[in-house]
C-alpha atoms as a PDB file:
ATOM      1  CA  UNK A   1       0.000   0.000   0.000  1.00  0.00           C
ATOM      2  CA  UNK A   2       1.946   3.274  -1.141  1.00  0.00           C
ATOM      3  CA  UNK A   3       0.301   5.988   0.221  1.00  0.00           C
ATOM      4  CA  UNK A   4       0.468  10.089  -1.786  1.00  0.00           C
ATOM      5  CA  UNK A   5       1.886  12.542   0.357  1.00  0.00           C
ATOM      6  CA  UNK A   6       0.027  15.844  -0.931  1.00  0.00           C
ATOM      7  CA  UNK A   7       1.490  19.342  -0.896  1.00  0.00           C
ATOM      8  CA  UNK A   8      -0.291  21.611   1.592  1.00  0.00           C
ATOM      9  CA  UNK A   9      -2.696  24.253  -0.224  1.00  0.00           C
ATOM     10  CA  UNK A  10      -1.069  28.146  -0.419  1.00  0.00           C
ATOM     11  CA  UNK A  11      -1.621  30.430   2.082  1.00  0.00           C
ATOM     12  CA  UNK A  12      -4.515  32.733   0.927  1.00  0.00           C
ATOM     13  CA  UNK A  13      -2.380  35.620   0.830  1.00  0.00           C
ATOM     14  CA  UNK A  14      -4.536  39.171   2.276  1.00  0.00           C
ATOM     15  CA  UNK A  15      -4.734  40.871  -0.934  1.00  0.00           C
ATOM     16  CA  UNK A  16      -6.155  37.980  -1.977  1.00  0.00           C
ATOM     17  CA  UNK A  17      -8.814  37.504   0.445  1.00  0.00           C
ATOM     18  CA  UNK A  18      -9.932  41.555  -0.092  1.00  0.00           C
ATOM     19  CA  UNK A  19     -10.391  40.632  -3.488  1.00  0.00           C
ATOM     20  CA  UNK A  20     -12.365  37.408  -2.693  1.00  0.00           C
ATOM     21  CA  UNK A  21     -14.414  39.543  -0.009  1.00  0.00           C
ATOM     22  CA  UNK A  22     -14.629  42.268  -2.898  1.00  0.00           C
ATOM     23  CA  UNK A  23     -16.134  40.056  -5.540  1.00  0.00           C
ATOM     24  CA  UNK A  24     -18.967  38.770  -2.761  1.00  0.00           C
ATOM     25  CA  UNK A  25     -20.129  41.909  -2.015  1.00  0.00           C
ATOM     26  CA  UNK A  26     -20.468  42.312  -5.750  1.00  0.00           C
ATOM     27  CA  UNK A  27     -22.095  39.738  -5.992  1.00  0.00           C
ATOM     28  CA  UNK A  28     -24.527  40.301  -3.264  1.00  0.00           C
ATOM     29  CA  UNK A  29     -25.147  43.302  -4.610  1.00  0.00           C
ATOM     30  CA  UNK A  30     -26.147  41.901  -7.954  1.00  0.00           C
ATOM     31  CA  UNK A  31     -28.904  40.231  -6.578  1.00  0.00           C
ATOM     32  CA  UNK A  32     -30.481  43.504  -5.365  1.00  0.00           C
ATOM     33  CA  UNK A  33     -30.382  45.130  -8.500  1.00  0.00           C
ATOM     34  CA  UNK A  34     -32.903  43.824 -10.066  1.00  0.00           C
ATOM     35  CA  UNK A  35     -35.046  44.636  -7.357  1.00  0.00           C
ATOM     36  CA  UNK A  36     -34.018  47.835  -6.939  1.00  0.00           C
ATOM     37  CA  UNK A  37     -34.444  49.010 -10.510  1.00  0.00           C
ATOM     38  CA  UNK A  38     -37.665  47.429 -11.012  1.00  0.00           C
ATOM     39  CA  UNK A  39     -38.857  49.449  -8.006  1.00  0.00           C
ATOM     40  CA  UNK A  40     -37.565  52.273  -9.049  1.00  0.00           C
ATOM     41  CA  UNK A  41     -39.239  52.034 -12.494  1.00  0.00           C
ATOM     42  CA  UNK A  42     -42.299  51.201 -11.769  1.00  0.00           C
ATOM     43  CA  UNK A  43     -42.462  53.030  -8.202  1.00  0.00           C
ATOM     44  CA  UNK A  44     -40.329  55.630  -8.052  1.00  0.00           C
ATOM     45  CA  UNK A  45     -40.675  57.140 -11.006  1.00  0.00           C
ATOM     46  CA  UNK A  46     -44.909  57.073 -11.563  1.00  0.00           C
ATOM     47  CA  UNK A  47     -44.470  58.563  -7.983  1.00  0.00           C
ATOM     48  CA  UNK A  48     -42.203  61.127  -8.431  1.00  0.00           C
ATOM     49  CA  UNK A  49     -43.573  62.566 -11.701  1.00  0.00           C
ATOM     50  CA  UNK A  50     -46.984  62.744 -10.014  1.00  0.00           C
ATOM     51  CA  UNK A  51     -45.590  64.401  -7.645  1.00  0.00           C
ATOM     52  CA  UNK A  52     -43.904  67.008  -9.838  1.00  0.00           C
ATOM     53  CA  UNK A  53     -47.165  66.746 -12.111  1.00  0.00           C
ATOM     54  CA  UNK A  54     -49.365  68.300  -9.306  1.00  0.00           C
ATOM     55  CA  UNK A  55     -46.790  71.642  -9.325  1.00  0.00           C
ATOM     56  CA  UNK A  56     -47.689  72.239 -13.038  1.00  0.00           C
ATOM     57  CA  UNK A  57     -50.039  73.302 -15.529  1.00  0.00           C
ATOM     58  CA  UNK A  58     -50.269  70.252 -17.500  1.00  0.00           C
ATOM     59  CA  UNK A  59     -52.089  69.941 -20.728  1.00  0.00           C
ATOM     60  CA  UNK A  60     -52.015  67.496 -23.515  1.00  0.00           C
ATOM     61  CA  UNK A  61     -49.623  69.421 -25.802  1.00  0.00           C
ATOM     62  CA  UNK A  62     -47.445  68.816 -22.962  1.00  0.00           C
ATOM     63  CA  UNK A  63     -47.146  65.157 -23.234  1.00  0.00           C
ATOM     64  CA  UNK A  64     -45.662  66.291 -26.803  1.00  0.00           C
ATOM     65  CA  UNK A  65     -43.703  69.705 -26.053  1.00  0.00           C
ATOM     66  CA  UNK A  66     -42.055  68.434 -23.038  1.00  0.00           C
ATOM     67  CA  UNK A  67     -43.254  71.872 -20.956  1.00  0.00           C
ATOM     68  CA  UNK A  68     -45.685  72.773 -18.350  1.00  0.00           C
ATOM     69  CA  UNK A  69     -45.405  75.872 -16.783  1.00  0.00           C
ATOM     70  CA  UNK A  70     -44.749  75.733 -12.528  1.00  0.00           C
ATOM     71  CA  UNK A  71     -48.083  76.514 -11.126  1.00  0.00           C
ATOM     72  CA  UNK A  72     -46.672  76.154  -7.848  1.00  0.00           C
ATOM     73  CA  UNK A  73     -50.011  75.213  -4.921  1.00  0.00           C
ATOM     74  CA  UNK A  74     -52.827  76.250  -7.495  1.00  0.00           C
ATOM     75  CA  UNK A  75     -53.316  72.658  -8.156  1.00  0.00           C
ATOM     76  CA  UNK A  76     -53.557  71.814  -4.807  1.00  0.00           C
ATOM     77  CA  UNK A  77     -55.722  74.801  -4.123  1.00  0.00           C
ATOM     78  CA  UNK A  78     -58.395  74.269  -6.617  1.00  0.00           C
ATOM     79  CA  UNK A  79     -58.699  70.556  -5.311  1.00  0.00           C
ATOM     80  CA  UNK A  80     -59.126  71.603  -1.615  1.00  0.00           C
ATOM     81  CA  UNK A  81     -61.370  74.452  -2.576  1.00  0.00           C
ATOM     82  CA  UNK A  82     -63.449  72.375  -4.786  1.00  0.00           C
ATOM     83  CA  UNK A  83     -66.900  71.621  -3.289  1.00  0.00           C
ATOM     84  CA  UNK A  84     -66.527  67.845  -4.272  1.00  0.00           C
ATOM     85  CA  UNK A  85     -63.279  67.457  -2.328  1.00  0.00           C
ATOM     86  CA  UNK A  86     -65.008  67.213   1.385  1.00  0.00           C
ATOM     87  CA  UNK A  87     -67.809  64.817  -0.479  1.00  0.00           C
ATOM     88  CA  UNK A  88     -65.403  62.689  -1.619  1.00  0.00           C
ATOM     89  CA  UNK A  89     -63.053  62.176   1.364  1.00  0.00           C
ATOM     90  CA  UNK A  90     -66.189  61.350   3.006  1.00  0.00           C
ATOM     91  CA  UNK A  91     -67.073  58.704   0.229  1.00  0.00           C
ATOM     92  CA  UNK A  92     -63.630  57.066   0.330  1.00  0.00           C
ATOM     93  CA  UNK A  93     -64.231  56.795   4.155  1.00  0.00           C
ATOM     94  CA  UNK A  94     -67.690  55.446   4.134  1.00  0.00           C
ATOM     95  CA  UNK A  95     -66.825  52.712   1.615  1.00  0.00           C
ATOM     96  CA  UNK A  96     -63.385  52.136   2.984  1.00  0.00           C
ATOM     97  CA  UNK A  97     -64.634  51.475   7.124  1.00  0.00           C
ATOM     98  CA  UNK A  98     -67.669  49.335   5.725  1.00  0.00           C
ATOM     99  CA  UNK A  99     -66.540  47.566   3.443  1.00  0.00           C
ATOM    100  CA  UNK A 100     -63.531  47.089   6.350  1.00  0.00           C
ATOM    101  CA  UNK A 101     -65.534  46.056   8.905  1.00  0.00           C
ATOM    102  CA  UNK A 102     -67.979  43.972   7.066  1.00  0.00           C
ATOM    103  CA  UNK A 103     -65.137  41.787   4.964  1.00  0.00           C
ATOM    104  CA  UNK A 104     -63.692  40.998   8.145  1.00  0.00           C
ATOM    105  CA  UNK A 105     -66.687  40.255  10.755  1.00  0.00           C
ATOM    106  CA  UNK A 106     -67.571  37.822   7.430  1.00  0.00           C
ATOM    107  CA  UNK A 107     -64.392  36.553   7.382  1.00  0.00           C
ATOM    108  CA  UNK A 108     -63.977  35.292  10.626  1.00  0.00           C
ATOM    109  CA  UNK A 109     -67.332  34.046  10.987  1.00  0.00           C
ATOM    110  CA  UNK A 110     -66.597  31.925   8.240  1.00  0.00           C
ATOM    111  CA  UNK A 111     -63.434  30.709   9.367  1.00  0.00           C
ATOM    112  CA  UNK A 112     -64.118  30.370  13.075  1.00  0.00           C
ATOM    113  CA  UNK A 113     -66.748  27.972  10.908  1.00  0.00           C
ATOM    114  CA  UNK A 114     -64.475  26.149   8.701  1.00  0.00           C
ATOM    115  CA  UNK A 115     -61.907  25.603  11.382  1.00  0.00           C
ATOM    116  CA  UNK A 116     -64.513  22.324  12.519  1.00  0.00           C
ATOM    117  CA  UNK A 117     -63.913  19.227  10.421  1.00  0.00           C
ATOM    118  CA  UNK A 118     -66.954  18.329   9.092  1.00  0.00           C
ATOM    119  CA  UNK A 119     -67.267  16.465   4.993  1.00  0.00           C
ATOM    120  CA  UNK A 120     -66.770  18.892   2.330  1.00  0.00           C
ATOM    121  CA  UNK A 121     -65.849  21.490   4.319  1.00  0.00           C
ATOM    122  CA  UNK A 122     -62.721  21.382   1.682  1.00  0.00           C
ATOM    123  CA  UNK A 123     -64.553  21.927  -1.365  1.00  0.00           C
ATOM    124  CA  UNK A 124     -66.915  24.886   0.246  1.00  0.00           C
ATOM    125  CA  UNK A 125     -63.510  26.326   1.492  1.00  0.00           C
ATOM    126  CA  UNK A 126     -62.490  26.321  -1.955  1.00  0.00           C
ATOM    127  CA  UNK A 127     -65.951  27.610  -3.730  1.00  0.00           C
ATOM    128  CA  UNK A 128     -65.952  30.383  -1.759  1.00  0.00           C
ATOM    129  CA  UNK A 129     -62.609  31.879  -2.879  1.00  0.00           C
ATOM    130  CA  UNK A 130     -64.001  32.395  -6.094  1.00  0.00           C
ATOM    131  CA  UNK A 131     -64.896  35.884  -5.662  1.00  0.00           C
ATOM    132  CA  UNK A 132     -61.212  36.547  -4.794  1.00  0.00           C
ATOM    133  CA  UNK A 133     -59.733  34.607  -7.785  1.00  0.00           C
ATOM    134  CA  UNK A 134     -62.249  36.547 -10.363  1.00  0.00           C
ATOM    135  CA  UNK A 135     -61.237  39.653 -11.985  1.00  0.00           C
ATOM    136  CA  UNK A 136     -62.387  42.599 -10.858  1.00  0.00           C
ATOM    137  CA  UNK A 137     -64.108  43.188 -14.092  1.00  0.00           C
ATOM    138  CA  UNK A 138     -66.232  40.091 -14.155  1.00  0.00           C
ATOM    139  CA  UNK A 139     -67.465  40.605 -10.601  1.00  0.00           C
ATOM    140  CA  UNK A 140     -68.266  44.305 -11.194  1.00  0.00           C
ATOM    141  CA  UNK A 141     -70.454  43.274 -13.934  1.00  0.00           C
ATOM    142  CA  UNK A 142     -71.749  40.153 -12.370  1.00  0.00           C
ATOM    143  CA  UNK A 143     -73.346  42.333  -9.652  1.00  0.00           C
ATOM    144  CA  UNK A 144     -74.413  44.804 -12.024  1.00  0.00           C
ATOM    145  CA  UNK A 145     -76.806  42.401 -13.489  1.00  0.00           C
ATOM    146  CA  UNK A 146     -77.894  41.620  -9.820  1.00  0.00           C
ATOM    147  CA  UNK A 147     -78.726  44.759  -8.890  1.00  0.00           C
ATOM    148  CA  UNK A 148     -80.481  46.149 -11.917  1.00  0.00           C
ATOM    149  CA  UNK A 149     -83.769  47.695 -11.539  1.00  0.00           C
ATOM    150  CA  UNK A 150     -85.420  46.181 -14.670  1.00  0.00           C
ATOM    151  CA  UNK A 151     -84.293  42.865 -14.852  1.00  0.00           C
ATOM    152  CA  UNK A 152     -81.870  42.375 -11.608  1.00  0.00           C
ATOM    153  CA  UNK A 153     -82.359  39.295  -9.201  1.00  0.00           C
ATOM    154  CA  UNK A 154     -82.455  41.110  -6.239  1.00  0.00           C
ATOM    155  CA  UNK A 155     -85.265  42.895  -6.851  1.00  0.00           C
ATOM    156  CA  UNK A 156     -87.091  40.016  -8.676  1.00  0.00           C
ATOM    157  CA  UNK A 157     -86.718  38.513  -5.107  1.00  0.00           C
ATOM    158  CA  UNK A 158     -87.634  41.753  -2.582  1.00  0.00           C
ATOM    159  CA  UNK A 159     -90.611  42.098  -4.790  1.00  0.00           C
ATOM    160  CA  UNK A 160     -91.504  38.240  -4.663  1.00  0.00           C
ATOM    161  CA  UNK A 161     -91.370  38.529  -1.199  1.00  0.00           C
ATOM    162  CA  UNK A 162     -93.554  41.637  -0.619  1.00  0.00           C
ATOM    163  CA  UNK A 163     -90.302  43.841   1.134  1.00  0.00           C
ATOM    164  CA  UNK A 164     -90.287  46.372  -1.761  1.00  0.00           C
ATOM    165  CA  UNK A 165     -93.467  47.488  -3.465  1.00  0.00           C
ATOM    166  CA  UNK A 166     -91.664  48.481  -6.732  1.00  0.00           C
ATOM    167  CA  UNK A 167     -88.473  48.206  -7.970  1.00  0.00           C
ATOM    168  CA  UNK A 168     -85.431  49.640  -6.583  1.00  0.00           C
ATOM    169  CA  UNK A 169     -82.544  51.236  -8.461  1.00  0.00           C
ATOM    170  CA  UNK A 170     -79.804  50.566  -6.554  1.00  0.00           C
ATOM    171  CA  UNK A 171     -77.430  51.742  -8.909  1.00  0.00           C
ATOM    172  CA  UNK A 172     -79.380  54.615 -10.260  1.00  0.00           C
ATOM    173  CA  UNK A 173     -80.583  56.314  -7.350  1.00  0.00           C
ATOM    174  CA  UNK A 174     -78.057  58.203  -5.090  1.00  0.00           C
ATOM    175  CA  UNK A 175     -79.833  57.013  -1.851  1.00  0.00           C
ATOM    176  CA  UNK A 176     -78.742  53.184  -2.555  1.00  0.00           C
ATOM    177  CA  UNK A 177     -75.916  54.176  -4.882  1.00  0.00           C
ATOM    178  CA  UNK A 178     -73.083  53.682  -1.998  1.00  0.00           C
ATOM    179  CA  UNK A 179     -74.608  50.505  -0.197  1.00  0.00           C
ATOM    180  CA  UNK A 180     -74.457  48.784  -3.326  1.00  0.00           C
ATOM    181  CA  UNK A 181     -70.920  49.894  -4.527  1.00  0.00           C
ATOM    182  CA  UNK A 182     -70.234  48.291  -1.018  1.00  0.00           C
ATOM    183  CA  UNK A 183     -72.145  44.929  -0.874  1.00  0.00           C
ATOM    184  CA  UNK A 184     -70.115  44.295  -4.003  1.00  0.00           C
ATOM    185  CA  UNK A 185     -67.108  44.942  -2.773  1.00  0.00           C
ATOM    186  CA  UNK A 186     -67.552  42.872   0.507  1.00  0.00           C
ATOM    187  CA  UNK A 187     -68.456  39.865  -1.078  1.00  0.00           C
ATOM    188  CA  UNK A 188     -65.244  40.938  -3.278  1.00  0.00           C
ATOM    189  CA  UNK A 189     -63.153  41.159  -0.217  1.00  0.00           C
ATOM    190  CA  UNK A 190     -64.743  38.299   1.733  1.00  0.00           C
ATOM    191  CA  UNK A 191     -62.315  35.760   0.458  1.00  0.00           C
ATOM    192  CA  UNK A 192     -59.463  37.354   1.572  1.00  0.00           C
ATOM    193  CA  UNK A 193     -59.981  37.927   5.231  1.00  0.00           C
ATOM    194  CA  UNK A 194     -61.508  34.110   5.643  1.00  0.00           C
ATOM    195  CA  UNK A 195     -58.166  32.722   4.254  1.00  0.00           C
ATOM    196  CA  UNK A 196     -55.441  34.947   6.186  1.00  0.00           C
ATOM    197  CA  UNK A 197     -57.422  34.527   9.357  1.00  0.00           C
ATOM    198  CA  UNK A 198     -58.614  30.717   8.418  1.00  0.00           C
ATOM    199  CA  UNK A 199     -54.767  30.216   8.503  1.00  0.00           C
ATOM    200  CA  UNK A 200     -54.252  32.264  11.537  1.00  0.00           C
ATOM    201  CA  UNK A 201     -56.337  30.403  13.879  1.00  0.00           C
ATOM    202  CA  UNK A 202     -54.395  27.035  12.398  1.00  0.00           C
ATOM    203  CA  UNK A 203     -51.628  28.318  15.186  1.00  0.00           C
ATOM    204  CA  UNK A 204     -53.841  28.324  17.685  1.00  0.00           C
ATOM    205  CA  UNK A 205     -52.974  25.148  19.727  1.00  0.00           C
ATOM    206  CA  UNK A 206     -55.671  22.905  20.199  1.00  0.00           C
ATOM    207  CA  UNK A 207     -54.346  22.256  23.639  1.00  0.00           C
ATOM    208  CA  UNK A 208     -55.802  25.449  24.821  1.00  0.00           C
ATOM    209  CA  UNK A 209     -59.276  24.781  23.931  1.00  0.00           C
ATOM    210  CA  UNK A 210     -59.390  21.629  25.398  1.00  0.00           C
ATOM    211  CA  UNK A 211     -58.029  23.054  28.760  1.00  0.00           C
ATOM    212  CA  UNK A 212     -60.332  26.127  28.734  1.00  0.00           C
ATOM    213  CA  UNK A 213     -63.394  23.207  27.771  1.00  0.00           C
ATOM    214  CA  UNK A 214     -62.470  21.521  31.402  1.00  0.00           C
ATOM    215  CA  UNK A 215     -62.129  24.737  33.045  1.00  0.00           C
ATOM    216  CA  UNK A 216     -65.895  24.822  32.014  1.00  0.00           C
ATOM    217  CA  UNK A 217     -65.348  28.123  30.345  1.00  0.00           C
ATOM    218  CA  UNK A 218     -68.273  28.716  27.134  1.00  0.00           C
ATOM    219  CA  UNK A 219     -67.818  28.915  23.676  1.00  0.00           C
ATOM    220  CA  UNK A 220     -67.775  33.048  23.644  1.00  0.00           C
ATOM    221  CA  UNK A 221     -65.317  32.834  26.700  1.00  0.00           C
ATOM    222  CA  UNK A 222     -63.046  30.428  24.687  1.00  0.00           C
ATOM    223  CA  UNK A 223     -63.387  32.831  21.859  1.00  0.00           C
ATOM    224  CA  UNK A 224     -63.008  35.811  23.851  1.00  0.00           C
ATOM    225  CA  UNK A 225     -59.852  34.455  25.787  1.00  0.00           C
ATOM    226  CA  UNK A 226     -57.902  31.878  23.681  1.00  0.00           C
ATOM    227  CA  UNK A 227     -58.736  32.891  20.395  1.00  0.00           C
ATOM    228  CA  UNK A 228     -58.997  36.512  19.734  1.00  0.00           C
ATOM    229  CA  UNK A 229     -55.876  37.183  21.780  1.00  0.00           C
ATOM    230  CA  UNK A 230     -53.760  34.771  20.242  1.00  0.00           C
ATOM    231  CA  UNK A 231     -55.397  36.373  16.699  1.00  0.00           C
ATOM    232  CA  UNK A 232     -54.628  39.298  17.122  1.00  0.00           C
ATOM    233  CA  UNK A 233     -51.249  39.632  15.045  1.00  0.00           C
ATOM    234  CA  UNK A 234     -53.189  38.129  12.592  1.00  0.00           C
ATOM    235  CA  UNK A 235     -56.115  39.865  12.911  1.00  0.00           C
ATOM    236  CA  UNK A 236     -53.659  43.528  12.834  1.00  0.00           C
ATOM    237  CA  UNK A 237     -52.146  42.330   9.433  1.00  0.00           C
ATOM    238  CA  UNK A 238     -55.702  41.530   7.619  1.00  0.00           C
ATOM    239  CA  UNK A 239     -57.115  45.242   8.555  1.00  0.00           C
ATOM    240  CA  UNK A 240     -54.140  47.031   7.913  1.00  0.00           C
ATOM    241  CA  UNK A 241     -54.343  45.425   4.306  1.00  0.00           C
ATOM    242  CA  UNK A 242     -57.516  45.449   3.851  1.00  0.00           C
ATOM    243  CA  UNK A 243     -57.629  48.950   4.739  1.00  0.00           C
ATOM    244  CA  UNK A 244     -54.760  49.719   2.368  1.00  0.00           C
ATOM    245  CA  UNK A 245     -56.066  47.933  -0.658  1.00  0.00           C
ATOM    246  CA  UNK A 246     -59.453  48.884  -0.216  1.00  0.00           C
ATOM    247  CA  UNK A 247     -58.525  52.943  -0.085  1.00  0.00           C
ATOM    248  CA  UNK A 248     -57.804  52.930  -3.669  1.00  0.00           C
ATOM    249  CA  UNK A 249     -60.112  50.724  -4.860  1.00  0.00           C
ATOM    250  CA  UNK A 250     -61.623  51.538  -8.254  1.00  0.00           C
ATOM    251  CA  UNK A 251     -62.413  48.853 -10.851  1.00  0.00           C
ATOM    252  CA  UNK A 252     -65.591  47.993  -9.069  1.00  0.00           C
ATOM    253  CA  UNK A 253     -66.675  51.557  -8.627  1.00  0.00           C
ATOM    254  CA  UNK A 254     -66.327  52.500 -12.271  1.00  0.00           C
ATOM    255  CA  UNK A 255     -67.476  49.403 -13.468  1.00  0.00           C
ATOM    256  CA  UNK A 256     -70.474  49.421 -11.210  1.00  0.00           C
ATOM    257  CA  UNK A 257     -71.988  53.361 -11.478  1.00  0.00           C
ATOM    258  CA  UNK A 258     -69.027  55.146 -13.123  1.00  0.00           C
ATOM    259  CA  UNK A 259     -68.319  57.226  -9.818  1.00  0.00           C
ATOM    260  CA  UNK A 260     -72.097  58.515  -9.926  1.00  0.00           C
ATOM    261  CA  UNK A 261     -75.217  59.083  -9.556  1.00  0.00           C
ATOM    262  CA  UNK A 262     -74.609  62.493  -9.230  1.00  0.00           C
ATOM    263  CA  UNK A 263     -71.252  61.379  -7.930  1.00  0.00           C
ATOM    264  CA  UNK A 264     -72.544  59.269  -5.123  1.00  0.00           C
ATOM    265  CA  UNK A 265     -69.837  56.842  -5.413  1.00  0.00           C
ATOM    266  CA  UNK A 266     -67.072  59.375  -5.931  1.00  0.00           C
ATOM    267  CA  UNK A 267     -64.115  58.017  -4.138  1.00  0.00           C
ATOM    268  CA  UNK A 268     -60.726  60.214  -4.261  1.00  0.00           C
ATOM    269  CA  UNK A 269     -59.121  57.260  -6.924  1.00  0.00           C
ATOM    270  CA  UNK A 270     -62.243  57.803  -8.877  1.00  0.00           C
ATOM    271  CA  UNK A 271     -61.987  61.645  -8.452  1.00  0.00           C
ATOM    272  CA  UNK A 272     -58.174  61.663 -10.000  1.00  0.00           C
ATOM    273  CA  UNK A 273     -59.006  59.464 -12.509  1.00  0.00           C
ATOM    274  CA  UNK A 274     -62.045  61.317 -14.028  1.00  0.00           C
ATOM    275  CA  UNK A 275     -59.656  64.784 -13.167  1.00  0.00           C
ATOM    276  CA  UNK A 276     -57.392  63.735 -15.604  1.00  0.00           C
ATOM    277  CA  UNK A 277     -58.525  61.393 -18.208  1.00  0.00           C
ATOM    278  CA  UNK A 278     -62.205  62.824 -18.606  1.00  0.00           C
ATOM    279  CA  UNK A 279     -61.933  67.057 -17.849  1.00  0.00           C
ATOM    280  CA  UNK A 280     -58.225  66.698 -18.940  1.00  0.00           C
ATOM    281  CA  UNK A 281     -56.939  68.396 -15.440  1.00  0.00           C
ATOM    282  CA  UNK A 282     -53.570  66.329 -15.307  1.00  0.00           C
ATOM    283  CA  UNK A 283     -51.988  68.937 -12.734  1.00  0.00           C
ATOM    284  CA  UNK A 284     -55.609  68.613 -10.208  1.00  0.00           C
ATOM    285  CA  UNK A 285     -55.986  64.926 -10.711  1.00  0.00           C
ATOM    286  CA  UNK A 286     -52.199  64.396  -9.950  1.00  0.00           C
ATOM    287  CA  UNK A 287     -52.766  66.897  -7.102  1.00  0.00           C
ATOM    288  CA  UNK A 288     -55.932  64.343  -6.175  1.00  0.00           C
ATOM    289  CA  UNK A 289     -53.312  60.997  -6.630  1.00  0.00           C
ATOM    290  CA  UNK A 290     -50.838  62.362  -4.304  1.00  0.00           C
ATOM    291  CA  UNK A 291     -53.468  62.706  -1.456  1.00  0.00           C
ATOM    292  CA  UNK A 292     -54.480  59.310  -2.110  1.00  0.00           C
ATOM    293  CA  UNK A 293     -50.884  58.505  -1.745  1.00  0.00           C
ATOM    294  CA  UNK A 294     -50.614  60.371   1.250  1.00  0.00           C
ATOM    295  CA  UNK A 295     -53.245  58.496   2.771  1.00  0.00           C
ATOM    296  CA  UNK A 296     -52.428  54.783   1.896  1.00  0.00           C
ATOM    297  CA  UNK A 297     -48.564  55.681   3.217  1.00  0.00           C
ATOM    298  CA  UNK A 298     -50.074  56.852   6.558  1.00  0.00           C
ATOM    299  CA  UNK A 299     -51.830  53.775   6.900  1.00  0.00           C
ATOM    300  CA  UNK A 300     -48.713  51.881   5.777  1.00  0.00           C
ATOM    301  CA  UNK A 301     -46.851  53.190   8.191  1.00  0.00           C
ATOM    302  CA  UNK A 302     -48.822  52.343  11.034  1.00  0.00           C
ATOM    303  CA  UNK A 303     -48.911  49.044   9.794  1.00  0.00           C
ATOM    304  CA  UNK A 304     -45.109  49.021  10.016  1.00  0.00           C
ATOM    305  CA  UNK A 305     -45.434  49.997  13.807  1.00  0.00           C
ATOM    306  CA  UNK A 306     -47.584  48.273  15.047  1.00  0.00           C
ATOM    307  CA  UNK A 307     -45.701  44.582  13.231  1.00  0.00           C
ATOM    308  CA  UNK A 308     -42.468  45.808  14.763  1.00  0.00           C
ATOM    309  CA  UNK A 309     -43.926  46.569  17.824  1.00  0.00           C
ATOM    310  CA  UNK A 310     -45.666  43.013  18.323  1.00  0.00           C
ATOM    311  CA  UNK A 311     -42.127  41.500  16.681  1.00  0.00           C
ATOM    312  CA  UNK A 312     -40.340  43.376  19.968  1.00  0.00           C
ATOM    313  CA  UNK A 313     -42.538  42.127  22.343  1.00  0.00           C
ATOM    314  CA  UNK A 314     -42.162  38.300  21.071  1.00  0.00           C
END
């Protein structure tokens, strides 16, 4: 048996090892790159030329000439001194707390429901995330067929049942405009607070339950003490993005009633939109956009709190 006597490997000498440390920053770096310019491509700069979009007179030709003249606050002015502003802030926050606190009551009911075994449970599970996995579109026009006065289920079924007398036009008449702009878009939104909190309670031992059961404690006292506390992280993340997403909704809206009747529905996302693609205001509706933004980033923010906060005081 011969056995190979090897030579022992160089000594990484230290310029050596700067250069090796070099080239892995490098490539670290690489990797964020393509994060960071696809952010700032489709983030940064939409934002930043919005923002710069509000300070100006901006006018079609301008898309073509390059120049709008500084305008300085008068964007800003005529939004906040525009009659319509106050009704729609107070829109956005009708729709936004109802639809809010309706999605999410829903939500848990159903899974606080689903989180028994019982046969099929699966395949309902699944059925009812169908709103959520529809476009936008189709369930904005689904529901507009629903709630038509002429030939709409729902009222086919009120007046079969003797609750309405004649036939309500819940997408025509300002008085029912908002409720059903917001029916639609809780059944829209339904999916997606039974799923996050569906896999929330998952966590929950079962352990607990059972010990709370021989403690003789009820059903709302396990609910109240086991479950809601231990939900709660949970519970933060679902209304903090449920809030955020449903801020700026506006596919349903504009599918729905097209912002009205008599602008009704007018949300602020609504408001910039019809600012600038339908009077042609590009400066006001960027002015409108930025507010928006303003709004959503608040909310963002706190949602960044209140997760670090709970992540400190694991």
């Amino acid at each position: 048996m011969t056995m190979t006597l090897t030579e022992p490997a160089a000594p990484v000498t230290g310029r050596a090892t700067v250069r090796h440390r070099r080239a892995q920053r490098i490539a670290k770096l690489g990797f964020y790159v393509p994060a960071l310019v696809y952010l700032a491509v489709f983030f940064g700069y939409p934002i930043v030329a919005n923002v710069v979009m509000a300070f100006q007179d901006y006018t079609v030709s301008s898309f073509y000439q390059g120049d709008a003249p500084w305008t300085g606050w008068d964007n800003y002015a005529a939004v906040f001194g525009n009659e319509l502003f106050s009704a729609t802030l107070w829109n956005t926050a009708v729709f936004t707390l109802a639809s809010l606190a309706f999605q999410f009551a829903i939500g848990l009911g159903l899974a606080l429901f689903f989180r028994r075994h019982f046969p099929l449970s699966g395949v309902l599970r699944a059925l009812l995330l169908l709103p959520w996995l529809l476009p936008l579109l189709v369930s904005g026009t689904v529901f507009r067929w629903l709630l038509d006065q002429e030939y709409g289920v729902l009222n086919h079924v009120l007046l079969g049942l003797h609750v309405i007398d004649a036939p309500v036009g819940w997408l025509v008449d300002p008085a029912y405009a908002m409720t059903a702009v917001v029916i639609a878009n809780i059944w829209i939104g339904i999916p997606f607070n039974m799923v996050i909190l569906y896999g929330g309670l998952q966590t929950i031992p079962e352990q607990l339950y059972e010990a709370a059961s021989l403690d003789g404690a009820s059903a709302w006292q396990r609910f109240r003490n086991v479950t809601w506390p231990l939900l709660r992280p949970v519970t933060t993340v679902v209304l903090m993005l449920g809030l955020i997403y449903t801020i700026k909704a506006f596919d349903v809206i504009m599918v729905l009633t097209q912002a009205g009747p008599a602008d009704a529905t007018q949300l602020l996302s609504t408001w910039s939109y019809q600012l600038s693609f339908t009077e042609l205001h590009f400066g006001e509706g960027a002015a409108v956009g930025n507010v928006l933004v303003v709004i959503a980033m608040l909310f963002a923010l706190v949602y960044l709190r209140v997760v670090r906060t709970e992540q400190d005081g694991r």
